[in-house]
N, C-alpha and C. Protein backbone atom coordinates (compact mmCIF):
# COMPACT_ATOMS: atom_id res chain seq x y z
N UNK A 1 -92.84 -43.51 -119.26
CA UNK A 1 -92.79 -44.88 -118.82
C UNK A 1 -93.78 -45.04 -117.68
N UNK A 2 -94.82 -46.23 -118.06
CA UNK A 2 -95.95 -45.91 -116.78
C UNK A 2 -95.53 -47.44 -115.52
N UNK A 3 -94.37 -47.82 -115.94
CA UNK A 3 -93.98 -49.61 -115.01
C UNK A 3 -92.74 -49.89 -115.84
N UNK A 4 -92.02 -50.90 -114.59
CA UNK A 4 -90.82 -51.47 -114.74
C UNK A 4 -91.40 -52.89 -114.36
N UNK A 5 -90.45 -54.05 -115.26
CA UNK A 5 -90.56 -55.19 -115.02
C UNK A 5 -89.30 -55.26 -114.50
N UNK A 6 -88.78 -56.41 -113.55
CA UNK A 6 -87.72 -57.07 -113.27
C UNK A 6 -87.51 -58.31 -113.33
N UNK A 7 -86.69 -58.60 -114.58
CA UNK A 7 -86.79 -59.90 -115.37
C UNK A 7 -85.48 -60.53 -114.58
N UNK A 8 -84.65 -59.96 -113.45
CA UNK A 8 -83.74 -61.22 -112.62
C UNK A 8 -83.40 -60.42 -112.02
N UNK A 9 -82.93 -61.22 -110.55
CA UNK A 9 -81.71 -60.60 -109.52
C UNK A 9 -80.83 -61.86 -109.82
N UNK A 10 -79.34 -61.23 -109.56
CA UNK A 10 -78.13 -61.97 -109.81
C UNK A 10 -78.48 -62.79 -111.00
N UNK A 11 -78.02 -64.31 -110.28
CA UNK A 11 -78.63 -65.55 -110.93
C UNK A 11 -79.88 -66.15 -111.54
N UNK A 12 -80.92 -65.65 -110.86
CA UNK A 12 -82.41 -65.65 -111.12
C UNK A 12 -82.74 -65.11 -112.01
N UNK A 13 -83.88 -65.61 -113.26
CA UNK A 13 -84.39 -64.63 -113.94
C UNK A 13 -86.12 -65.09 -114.41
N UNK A 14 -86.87 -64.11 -114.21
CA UNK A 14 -88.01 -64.40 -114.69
C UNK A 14 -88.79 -65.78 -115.21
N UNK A 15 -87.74 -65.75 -115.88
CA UNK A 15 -88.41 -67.28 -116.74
C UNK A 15 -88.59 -68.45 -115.69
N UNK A 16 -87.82 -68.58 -114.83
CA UNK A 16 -86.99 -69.53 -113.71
C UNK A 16 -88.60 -69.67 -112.42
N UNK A 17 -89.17 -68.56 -112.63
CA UNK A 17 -90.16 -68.08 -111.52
C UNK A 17 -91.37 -69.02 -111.49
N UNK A 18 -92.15 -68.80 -110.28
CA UNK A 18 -93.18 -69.42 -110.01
C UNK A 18 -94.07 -68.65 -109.66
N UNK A 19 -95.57 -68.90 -110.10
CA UNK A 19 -96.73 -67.56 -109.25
C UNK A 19 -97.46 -68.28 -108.06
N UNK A 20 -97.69 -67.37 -107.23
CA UNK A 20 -97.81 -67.18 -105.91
C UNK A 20 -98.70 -69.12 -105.63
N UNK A 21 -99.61 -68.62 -106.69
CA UNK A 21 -100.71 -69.43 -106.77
C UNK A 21 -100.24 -70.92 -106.66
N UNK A 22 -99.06 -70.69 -107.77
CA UNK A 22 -98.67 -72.10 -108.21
C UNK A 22 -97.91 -72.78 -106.93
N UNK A 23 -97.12 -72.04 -106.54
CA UNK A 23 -96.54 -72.35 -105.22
C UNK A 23 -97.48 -72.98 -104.13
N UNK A 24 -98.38 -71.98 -103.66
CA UNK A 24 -99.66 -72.38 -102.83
C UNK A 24 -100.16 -73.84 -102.67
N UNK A 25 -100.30 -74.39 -103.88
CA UNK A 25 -101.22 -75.82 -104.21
C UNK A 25 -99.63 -76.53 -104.22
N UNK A 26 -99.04 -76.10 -104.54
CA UNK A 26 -98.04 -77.79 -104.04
C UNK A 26 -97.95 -78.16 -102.63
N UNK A 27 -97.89 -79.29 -102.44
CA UNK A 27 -97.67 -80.27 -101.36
C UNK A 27 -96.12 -79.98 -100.37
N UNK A 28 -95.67 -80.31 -99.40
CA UNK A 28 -94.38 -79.75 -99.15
C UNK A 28 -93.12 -80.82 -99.62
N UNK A 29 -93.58 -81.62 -99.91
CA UNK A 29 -92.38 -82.64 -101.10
C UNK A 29 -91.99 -81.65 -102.32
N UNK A 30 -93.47 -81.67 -102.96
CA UNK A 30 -93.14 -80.56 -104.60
C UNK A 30 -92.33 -79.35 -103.91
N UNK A 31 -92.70 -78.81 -103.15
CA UNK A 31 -91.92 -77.23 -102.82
C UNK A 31 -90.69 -77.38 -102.28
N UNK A 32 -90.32 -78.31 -101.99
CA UNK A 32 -89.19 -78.45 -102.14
C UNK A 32 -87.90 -78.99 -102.89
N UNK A 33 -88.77 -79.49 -104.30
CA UNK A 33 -88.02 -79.86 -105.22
C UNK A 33 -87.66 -78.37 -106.05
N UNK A 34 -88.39 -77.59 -105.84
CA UNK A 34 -88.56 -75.96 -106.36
C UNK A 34 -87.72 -74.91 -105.73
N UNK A 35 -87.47 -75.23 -104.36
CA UNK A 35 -86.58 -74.29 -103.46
C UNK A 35 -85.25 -74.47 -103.72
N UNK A 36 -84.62 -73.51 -104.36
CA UNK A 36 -82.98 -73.91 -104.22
C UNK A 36 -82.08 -73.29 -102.82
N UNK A 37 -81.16 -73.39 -102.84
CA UNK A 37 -80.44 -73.54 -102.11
C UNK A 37 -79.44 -72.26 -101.66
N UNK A 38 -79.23 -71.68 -100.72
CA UNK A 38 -78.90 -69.86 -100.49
C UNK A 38 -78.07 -69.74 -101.61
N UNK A 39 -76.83 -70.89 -101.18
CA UNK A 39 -75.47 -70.88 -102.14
C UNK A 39 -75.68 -70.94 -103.62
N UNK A 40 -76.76 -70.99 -104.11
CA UNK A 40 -77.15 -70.69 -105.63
C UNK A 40 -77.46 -69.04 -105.59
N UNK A 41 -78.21 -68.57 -104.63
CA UNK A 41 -78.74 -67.42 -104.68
C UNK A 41 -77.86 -66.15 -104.92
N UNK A 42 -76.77 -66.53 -104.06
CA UNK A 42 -75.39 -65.11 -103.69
C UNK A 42 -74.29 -66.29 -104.54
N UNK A 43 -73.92 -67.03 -105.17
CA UNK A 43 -73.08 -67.36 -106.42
C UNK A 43 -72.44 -66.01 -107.04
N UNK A 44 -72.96 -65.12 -107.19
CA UNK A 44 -72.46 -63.92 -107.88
C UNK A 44 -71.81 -62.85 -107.19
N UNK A 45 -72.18 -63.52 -105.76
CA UNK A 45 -71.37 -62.84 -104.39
C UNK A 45 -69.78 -63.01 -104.30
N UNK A 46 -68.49 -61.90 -103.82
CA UNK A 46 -67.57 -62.98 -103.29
C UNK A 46 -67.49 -63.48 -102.34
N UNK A 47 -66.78 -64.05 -101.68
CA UNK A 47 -67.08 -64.18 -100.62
C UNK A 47 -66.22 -63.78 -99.43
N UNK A 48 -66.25 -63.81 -98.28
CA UNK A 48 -65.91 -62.96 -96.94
C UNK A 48 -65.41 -63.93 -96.19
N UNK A 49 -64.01 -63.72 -95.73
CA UNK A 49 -63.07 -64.61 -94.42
C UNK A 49 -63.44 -63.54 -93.04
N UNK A 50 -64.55 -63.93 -92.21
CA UNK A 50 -63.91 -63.29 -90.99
C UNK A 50 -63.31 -63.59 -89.60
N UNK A 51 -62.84 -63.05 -89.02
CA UNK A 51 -61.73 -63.56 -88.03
C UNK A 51 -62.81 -63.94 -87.00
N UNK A 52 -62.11 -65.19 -85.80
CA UNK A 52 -64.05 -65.39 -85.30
C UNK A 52 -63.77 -63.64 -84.07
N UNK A 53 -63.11 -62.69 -83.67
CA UNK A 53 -63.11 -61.65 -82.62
C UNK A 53 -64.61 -60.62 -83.95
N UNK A 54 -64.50 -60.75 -84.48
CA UNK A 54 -65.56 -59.97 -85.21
C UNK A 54 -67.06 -60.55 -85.85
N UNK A 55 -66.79 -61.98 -85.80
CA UNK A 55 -68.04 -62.79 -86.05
C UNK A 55 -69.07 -62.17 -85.44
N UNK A 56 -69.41 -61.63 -84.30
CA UNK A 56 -70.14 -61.81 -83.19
C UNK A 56 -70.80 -60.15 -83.99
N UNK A 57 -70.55 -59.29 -84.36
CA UNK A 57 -70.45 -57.81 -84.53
C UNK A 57 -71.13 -58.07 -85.79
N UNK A 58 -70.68 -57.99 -86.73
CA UNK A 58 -70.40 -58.67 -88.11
C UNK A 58 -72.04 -59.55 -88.54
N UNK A 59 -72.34 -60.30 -87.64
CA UNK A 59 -73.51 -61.33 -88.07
C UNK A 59 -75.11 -60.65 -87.58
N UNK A 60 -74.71 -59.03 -87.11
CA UNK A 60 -75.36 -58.33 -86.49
C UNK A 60 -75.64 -57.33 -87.60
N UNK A 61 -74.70 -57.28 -88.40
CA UNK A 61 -74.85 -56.13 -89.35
C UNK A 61 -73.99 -54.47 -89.01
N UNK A 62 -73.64 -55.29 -87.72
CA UNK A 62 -72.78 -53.61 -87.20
C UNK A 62 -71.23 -53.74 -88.26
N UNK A 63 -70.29 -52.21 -87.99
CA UNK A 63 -69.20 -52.10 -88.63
C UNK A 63 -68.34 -52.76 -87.69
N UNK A 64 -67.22 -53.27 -88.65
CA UNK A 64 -66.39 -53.91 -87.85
C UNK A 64 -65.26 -53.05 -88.39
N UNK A 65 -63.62 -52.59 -87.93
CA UNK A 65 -63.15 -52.16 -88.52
C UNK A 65 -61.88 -52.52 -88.24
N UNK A 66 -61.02 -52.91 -88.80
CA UNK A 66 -59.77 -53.54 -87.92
C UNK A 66 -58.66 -52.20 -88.44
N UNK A 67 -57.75 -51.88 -87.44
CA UNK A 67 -56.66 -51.08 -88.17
C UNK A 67 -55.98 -51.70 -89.15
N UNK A 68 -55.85 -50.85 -90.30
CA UNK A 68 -55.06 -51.25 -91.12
C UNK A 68 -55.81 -51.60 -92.45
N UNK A 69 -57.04 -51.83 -92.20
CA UNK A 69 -58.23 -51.90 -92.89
C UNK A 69 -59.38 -50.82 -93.37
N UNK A 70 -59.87 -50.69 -94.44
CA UNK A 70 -60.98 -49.74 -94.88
C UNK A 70 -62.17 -49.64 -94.74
């Protein structure tokens, strides 16, 4: 095997795409009829309740670990 294509992450797939180029020459009205929206992106995500004592830790990327928890 001399290459891999990657035809989607999650929701996204290839077909859906735009090239660099094409992007480039639109105006910032068009590019934004093209940009979707995070909450389309992580859709395939679940999603996460956190308490706000760990928000602060948490939005940092550090571990948070509460007893009682894994």
């Amino acid at each position: 095997m001399s290459y891999l294509i990657r035809v989607g992450v999650g929701d996204f797939k290839i077909a859906d795409s735009y090239s660099v180029d094409y992007i480039k020459s639109l105006t910032q009205e068009e590019l934004n009829t093209i940009i979707s929206p995070i909450d389309e992106g992580l859709s395939y995500m679940d999603s996460l309740a956190i308490e706000d004592q760990f928000l602060k830790t948490s939005k940092w990327g550090n571990h948070t670990i509460r007893k009682g928890y894994s």
